[in-house]
N, C-alpha and C. Protein backbone atom coordinates (compact mmCIF):
# COMPACT_ATOMS: atom_id res chain seq x y z
N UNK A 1 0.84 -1.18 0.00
CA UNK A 1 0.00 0.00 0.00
C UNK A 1 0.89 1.24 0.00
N UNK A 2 0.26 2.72 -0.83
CA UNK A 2 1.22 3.38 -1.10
C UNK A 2 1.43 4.15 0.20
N UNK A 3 2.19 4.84 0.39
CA UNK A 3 1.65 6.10 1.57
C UNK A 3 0.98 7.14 1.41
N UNK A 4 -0.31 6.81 2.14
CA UNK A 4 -0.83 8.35 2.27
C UNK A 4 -0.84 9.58 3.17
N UNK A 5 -0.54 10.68 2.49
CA UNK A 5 -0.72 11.86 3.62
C UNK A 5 -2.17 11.88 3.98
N UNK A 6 -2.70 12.60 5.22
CA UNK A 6 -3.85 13.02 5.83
C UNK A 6 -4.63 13.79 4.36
N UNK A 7 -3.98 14.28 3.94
CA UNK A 7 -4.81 15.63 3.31
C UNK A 7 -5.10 14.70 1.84
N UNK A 8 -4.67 13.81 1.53
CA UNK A 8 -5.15 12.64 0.40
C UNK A 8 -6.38 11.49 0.95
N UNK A 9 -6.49 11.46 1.75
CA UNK A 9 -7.37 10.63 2.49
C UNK A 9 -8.93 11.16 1.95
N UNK A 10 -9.42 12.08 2.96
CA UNK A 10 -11.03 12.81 2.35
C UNK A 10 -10.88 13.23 0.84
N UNK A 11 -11.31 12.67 -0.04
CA UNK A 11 -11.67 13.40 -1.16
C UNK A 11 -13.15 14.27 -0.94
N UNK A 12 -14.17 13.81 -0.65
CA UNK A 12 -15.29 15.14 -0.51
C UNK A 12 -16.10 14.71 0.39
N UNK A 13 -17.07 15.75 1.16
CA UNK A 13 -18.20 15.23 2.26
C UNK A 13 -19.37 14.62 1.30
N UNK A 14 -19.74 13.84 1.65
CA UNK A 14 -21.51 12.96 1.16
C UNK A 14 -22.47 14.12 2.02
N UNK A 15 -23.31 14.69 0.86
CA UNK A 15 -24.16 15.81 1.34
C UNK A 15 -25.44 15.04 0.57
N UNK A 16 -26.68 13.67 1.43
CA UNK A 16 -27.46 13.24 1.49
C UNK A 16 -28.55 14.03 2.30
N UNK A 17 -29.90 13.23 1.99
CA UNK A 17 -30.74 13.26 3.34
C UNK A 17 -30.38 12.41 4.68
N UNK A 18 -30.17 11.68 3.77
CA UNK A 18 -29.69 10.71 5.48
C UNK A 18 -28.42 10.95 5.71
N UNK A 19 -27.23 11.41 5.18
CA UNK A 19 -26.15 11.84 6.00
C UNK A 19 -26.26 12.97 6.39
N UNK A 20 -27.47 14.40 6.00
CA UNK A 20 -27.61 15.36 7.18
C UNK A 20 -28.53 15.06 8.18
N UNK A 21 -29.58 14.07 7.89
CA UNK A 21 -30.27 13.85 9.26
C UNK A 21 -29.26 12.86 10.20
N UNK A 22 -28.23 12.37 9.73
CA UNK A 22 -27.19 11.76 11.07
C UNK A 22 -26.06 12.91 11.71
N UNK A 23 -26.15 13.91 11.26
CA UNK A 23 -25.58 15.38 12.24
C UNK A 23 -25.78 15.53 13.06
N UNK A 24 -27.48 15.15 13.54
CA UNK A 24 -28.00 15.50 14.70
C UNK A 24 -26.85 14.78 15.89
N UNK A 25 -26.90 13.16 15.17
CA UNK A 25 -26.68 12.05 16.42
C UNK A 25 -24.41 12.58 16.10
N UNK A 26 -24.04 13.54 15.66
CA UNK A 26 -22.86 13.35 14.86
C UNK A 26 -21.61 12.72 14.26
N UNK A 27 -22.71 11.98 13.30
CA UNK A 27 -21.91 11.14 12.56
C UNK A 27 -21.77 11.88 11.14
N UNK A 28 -20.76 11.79 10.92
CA UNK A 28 -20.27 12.88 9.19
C UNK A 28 -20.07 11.85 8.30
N UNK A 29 -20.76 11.69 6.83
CA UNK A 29 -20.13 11.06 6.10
C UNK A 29 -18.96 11.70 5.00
N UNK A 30 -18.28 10.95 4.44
CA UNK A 30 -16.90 11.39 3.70
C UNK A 30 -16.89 10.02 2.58
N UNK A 31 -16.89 10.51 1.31
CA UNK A 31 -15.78 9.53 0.38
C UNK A 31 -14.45 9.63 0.64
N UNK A 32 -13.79 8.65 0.84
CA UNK A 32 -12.39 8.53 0.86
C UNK A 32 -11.29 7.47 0.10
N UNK A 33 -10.35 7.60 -0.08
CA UNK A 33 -9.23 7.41 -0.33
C UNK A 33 -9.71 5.66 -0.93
N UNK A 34 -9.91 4.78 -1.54
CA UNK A 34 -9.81 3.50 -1.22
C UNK A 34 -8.51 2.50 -0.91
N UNK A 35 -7.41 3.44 -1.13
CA UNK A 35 -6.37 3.08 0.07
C UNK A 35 -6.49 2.84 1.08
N UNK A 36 -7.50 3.95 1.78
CA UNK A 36 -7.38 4.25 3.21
C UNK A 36 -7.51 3.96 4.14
N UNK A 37 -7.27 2.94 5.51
CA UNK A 37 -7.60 2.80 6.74
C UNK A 37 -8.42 3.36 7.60
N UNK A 38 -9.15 2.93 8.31
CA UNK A 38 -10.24 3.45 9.58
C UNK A 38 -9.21 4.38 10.42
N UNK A 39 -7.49 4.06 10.64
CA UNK A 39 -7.00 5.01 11.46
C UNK A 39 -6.23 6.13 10.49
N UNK A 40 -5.96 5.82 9.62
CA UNK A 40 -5.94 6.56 8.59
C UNK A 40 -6.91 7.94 8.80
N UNK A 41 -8.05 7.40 8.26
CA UNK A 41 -9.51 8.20 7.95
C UNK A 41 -9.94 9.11 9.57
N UNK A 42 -9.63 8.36 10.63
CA UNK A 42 -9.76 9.03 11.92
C UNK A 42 -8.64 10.08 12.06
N UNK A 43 -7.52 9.71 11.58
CA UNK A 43 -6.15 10.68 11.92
C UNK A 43 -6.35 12.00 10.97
N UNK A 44 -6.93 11.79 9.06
CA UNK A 44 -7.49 12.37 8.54
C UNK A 44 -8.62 13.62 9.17
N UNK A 45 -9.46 13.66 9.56
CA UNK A 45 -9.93 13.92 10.19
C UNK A 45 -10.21 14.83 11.68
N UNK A 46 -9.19 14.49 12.29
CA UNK A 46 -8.96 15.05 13.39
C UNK A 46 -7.82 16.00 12.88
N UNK A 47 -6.81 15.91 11.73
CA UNK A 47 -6.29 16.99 11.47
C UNK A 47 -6.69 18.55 10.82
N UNK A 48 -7.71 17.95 9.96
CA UNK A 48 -8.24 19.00 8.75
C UNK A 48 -8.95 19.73 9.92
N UNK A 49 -10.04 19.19 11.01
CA UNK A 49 -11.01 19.86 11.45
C UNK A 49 -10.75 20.15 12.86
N UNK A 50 -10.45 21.51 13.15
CA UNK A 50 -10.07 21.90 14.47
C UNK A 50 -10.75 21.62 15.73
N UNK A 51 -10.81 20.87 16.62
CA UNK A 51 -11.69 20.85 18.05
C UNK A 51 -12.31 19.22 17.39
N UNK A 52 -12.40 18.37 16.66
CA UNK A 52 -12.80 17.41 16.64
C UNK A 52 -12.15 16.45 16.99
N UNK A 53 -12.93 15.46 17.80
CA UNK A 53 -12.42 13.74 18.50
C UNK A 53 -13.09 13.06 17.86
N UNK A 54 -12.59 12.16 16.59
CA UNK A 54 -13.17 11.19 16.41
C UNK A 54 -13.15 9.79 17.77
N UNK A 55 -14.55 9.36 17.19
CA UNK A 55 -14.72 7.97 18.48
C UNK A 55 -14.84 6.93 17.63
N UNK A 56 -15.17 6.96 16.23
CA UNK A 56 -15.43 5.21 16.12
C UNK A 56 -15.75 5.92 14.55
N UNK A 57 -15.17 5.01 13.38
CA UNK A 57 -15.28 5.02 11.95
C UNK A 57 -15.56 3.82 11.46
N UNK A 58 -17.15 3.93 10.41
CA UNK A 58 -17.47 2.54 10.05
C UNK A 58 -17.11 3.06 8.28
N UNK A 59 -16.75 1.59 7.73
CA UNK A 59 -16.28 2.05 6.14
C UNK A 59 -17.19 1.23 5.43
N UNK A 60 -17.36 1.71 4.20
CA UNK A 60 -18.17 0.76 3.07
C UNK A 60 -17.48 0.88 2.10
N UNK A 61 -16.83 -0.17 1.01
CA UNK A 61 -16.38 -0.09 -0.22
C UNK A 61 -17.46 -0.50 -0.97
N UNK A 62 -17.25 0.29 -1.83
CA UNK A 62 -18.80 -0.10 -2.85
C UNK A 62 -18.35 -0.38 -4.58
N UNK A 63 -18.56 -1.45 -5.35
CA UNK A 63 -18.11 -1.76 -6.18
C UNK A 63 -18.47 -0.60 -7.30
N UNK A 64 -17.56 -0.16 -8.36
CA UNK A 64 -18.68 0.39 -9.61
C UNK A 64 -19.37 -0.24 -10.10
N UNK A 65 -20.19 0.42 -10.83
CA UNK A 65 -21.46 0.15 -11.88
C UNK A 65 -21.05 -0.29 -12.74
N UNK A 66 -22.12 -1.12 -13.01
CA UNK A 66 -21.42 -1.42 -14.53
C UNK A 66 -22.57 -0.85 -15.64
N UNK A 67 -21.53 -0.20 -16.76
CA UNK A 67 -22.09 0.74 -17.29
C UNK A 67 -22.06 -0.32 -19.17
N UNK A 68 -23.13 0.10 -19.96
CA UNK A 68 -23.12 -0.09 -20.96
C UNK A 68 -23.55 0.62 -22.65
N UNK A 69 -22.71 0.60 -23.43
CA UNK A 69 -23.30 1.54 -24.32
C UNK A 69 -22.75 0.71 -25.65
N UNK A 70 -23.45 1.12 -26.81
CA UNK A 70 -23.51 0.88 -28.26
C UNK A 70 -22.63 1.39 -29.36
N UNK A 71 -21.84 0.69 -29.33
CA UNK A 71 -21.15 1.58 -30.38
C UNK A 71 -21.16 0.34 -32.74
N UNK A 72 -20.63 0.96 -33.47
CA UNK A 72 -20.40 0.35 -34.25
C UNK A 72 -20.20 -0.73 -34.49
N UNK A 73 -19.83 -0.83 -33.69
CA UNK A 73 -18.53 -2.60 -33.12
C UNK A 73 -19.64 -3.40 -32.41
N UNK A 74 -20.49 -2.83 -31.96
CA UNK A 74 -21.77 -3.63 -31.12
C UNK A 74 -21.58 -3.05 -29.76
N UNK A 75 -22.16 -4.48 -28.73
CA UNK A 75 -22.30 -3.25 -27.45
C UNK A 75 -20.82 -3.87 -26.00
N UNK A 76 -20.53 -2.88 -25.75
CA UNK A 76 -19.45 -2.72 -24.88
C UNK A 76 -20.00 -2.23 -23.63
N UNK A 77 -19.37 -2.84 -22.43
CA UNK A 77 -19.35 -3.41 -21.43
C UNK A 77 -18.11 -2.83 -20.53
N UNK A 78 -18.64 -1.65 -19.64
CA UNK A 78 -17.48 -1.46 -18.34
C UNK A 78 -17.68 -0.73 -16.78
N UNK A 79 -17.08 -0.96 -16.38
CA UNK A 79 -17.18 -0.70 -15.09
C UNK A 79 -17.00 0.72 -14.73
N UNK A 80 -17.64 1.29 -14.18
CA UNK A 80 -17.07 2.83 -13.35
C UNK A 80 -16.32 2.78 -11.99
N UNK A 81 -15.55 3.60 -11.22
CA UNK A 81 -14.49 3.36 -10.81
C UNK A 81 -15.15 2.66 -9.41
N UNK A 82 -14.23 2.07 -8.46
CA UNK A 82 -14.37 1.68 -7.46
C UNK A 82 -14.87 2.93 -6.48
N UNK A 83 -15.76 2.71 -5.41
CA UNK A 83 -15.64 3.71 -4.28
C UNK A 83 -15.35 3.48 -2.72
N UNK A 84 -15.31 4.48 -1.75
CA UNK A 84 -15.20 3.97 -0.80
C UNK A 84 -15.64 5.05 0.12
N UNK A 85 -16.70 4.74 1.04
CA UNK A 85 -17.06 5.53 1.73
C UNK A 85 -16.99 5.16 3.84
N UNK A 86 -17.10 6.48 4.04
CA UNK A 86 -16.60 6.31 5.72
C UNK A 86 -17.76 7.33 6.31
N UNK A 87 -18.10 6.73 7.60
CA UNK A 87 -19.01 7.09 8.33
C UNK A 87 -18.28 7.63 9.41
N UNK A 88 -18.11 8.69 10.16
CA UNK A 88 -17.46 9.55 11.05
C UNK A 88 -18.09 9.71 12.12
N UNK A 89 -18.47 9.25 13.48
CA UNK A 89 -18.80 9.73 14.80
C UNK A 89 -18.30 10.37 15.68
N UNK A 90 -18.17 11.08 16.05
CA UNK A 90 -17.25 11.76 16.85
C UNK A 90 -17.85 11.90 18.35
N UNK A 91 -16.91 12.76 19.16
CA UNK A 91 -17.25 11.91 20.65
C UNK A 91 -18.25 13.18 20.93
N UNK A 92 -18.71 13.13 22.08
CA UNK A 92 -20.13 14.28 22.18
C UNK A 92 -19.69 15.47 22.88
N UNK A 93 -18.31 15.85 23.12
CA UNK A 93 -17.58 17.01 23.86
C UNK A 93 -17.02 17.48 22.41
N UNK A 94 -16.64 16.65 21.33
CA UNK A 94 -16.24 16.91 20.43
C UNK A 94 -16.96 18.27 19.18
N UNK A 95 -16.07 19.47 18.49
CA UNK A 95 -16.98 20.13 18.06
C UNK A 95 -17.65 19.87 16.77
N UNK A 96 -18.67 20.46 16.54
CA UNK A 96 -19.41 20.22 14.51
C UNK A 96 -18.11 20.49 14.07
N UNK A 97 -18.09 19.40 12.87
CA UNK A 97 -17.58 20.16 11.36
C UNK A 97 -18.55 21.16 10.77
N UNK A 98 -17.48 22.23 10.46
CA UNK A 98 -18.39 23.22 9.85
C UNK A 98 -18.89 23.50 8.59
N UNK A 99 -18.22 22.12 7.90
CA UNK A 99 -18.68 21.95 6.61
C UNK A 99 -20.46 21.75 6.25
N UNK A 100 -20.73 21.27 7.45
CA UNK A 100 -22.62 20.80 7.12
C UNK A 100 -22.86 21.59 7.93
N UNK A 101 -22.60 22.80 8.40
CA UNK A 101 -22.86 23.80 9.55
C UNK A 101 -24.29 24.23 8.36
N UNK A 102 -23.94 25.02 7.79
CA UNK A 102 -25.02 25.76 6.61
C UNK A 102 -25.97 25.41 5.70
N UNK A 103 -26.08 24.35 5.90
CA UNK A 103 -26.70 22.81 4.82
C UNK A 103 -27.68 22.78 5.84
């Protein structure tokens, strides 16, 4: 596995209905890295966002789609990229990210 820095880890926040109705309880979701480790993704995390304690990170890798289209040649067959997503809880002394502050 290659090395990753912190700041390669989060590629972007998941801005759902159900990942802003889990703010309340504060859990943040994030796509990340599919390199990346749970302590990885926690260390991630606690650096970018000032006053936050992560407590516990659940991950999902999710396969791509498979995508299909028509060409001359007949029909072709491929995949879209791999993903990987992370669920963020943080501890309850811990502060909001202020990224879903305004959302």
């Amino acid at each position: 596995m290659a090395d990753i820095k912190y700041y390669d880890v989060i590629l972007k926040p998941v801005i759902t209905e159900k990942s802003m109705a889990d703010t309340a309880e504060k859990k943040y979701t994030f796509l990340v890295n599919t390199e990346a480790n749970k302590s990885q993704i926690k260390e991630a995390v606690e650096k970018m966002f000032d006053g936050v304690k992560v407590e516990k990170v659940n991950v999902m890798n999710r396969d791509g789609k498979t995508k299909t289209r028509r060409t001359a040649a007949g029909i072709i067959e491929g995949k879209t990229a791999k993903t990987k997503k992370a669920i963020v809880k943080l501890t309850a002394e811990s502060k909001d990210i202020e990224i879903y502050a305004g959302l």
